[in-house]
N, C-alpha and C. Protein backbone atom coordinates (compact mmCIF):
# COMPACT_ATOMS: atom_id res chain seq x y z
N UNK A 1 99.56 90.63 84.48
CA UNK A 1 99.04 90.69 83.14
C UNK A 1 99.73 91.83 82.41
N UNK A 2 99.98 91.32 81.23
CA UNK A 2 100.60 92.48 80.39
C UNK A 2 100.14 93.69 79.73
N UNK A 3 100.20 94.73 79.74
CA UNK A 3 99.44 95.64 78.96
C UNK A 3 99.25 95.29 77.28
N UNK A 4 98.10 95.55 77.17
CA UNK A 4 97.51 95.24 75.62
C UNK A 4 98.18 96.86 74.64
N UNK A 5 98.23 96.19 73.55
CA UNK A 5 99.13 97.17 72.68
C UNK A 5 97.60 97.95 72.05
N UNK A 6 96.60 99.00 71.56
CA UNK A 6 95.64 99.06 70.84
C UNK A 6 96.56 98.64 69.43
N UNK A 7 95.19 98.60 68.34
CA UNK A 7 95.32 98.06 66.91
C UNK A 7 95.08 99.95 66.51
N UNK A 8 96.18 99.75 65.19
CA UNK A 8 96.06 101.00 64.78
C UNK A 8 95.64 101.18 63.33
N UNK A 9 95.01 101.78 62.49
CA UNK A 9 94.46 101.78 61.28
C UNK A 9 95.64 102.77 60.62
N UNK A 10 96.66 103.16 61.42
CA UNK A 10 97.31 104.20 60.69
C UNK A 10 98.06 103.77 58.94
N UNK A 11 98.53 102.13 58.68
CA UNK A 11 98.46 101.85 57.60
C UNK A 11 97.26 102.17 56.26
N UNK A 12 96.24 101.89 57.17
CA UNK A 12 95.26 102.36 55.84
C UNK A 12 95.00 103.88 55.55
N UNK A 13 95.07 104.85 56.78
CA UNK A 13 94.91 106.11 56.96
C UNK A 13 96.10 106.79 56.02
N UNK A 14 97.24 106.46 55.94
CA UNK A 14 98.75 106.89 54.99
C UNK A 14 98.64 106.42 53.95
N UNK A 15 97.90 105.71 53.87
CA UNK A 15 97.95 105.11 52.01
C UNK A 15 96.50 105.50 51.48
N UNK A 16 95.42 106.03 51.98
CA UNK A 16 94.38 106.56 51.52
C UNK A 16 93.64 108.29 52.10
N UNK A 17 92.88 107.87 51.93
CA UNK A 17 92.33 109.33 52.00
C UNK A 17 93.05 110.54 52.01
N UNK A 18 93.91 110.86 50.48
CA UNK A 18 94.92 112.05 50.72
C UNK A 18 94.73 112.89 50.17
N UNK A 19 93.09 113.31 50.15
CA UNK A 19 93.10 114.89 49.86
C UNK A 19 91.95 115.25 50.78
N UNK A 20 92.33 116.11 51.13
CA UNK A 20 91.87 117.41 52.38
C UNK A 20 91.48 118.31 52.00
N UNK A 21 89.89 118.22 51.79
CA UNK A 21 89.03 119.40 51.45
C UNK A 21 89.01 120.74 51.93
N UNK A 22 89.59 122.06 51.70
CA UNK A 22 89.31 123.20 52.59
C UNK A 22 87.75 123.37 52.54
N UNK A 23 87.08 123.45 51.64
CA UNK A 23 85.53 123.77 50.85
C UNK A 23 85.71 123.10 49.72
N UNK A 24 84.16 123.92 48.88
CA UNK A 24 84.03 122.72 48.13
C UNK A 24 84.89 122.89 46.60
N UNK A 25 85.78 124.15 46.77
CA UNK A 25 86.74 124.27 45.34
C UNK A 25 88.18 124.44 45.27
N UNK A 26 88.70 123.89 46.90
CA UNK A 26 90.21 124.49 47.19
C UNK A 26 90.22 122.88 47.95
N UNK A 27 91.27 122.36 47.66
CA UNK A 27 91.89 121.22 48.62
C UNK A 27 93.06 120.92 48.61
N UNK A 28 93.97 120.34 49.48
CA UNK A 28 95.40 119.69 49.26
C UNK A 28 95.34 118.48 48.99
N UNK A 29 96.09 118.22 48.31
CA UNK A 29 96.50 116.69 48.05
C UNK A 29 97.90 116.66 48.21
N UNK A 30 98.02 115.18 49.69
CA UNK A 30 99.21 115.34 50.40
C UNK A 30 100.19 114.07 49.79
N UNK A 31 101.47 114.95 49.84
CA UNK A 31 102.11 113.55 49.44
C UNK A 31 102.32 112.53 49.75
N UNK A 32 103.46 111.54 49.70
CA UNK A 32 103.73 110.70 50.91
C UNK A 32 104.53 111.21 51.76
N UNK A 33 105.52 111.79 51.63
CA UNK A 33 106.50 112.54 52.37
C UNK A 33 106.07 113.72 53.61
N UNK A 34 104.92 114.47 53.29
CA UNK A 34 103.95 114.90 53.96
C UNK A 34 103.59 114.59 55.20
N UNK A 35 103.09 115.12 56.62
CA UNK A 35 102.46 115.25 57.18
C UNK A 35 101.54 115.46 57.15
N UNK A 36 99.87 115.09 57.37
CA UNK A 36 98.95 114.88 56.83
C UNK A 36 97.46 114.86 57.80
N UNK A 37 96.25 115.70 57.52
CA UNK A 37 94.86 115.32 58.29
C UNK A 37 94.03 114.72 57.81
N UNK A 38 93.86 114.29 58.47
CA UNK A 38 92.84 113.05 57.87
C UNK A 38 91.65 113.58 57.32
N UNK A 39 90.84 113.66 56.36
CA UNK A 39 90.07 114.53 55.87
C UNK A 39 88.60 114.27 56.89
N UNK A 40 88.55 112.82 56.68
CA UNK A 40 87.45 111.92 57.56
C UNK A 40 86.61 112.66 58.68
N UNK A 41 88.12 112.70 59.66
CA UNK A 41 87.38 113.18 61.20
C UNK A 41 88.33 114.61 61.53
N UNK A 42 89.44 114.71 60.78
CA UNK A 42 89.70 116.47 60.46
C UNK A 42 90.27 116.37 61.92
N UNK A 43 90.51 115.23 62.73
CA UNK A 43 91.15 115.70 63.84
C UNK A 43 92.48 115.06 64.31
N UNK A 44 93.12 114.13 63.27
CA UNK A 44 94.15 113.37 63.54
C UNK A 44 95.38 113.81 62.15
N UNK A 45 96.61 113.65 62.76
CA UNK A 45 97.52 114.18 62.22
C UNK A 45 98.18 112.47 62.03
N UNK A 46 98.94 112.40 60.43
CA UNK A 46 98.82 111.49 60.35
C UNK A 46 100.41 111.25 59.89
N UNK A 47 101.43 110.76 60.68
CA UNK A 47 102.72 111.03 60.19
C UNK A 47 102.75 110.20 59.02
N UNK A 48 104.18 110.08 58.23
CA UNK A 48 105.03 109.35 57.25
C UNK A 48 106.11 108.19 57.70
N UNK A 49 106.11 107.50 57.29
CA UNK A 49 106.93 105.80 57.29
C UNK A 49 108.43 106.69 57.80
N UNK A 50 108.83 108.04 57.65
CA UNK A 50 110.34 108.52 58.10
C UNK A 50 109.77 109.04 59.15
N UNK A 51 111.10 109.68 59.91
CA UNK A 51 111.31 110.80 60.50
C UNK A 51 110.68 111.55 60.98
N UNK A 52 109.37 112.07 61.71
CA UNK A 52 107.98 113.16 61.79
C UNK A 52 108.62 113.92 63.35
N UNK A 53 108.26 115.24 62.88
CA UNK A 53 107.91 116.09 64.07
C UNK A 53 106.55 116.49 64.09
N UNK A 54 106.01 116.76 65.20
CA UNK A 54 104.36 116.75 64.99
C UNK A 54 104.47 118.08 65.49
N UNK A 55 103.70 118.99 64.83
CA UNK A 55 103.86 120.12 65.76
C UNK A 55 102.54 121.00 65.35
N UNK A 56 101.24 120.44 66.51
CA UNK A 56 100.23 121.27 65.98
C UNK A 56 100.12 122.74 65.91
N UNK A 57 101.03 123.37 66.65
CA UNK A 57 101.14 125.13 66.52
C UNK A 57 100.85 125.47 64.91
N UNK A 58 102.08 124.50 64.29
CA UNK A 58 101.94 124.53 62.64
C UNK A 58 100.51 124.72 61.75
N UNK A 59 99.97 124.13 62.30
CA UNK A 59 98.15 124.11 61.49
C UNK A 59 97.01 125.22 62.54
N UNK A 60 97.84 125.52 63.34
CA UNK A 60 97.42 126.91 64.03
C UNK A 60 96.95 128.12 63.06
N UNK A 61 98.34 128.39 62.53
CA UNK A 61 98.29 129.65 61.29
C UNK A 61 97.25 129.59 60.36
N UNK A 62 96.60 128.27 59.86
CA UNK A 62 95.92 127.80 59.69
C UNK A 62 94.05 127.80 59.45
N UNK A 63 94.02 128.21 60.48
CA UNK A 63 92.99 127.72 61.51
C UNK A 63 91.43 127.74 60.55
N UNK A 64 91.59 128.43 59.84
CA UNK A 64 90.39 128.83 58.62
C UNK A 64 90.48 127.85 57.41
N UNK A 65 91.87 126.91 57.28
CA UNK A 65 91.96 125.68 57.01
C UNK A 65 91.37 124.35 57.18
N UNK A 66 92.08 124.52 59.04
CA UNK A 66 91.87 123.26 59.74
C UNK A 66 91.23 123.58 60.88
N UNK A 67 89.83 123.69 60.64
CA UNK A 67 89.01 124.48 62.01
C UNK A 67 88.92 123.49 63.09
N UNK A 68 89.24 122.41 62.82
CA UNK A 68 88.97 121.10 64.59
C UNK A 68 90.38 121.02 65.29
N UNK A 69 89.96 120.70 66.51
CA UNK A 69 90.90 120.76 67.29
C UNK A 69 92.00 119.61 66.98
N UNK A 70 93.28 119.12 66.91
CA UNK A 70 94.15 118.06 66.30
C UNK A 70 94.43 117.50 68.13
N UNK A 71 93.09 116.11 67.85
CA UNK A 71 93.48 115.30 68.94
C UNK A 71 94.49 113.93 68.74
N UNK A 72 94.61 113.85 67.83
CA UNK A 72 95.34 112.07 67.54
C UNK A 72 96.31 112.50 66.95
N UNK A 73 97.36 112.02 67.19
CA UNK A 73 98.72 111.88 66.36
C UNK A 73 99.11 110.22 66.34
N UNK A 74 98.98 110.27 65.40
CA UNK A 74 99.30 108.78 64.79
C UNK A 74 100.97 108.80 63.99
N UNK A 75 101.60 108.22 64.17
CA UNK A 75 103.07 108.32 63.93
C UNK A 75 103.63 106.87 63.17
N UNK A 76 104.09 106.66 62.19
CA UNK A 76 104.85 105.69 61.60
C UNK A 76 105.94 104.84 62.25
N UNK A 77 106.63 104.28 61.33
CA UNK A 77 108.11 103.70 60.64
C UNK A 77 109.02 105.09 61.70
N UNK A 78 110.05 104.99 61.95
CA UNK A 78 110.69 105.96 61.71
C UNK A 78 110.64 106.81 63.07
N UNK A 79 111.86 107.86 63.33
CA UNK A 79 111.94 108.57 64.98
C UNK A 79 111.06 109.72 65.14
N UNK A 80 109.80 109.78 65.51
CA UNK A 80 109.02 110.71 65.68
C UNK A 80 109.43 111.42 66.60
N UNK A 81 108.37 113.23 66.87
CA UNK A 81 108.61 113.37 67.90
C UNK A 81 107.31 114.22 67.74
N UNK A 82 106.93 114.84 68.85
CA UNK A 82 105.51 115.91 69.13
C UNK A 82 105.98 116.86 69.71
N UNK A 83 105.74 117.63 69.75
CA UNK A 83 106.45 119.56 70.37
C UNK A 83 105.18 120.22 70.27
């Protein structure tokens, strides 16, 4: 038997929900070009249709930003990579 592929929502996740609340008077609004968290569950990193390096150290500096831990990397189109 062949391994089953999962279904991924990452199409709807890149074309919506693109602003990322810090509180309730500071937020980003990400582009498309962007690397991106999902505001939702604050724990998935959400690449672009190109090219992505994922590199959670990056949202480290962060951390008073993006206080949850970054479990999902969801990755596009295009040659990803994670570091």
């Amino acid at each position: 038997m062949a391994a089953g592929v999962f279904c991924s929502n990452y199409r709807a996740l890149r074309d919506t929900d693109n602003r990322y609340w810090i509180n309730g008077y500071q937020w980003i609004d990400w582009a498309p070009n962007q690397i991106k968290i999902n505001n939702g569950t604050r724990n998935t990193l959400i690449g672009t249709d190109g090219n992505d390096v994922f590199d959670a150290s990056y949202y480290r500096n962060y951390s008073a930003w993006f206080p949850t831990v970054l479990t999902n990397f969801m990755a596009g189109g295009g040659d990803d990579m994670v570091v």
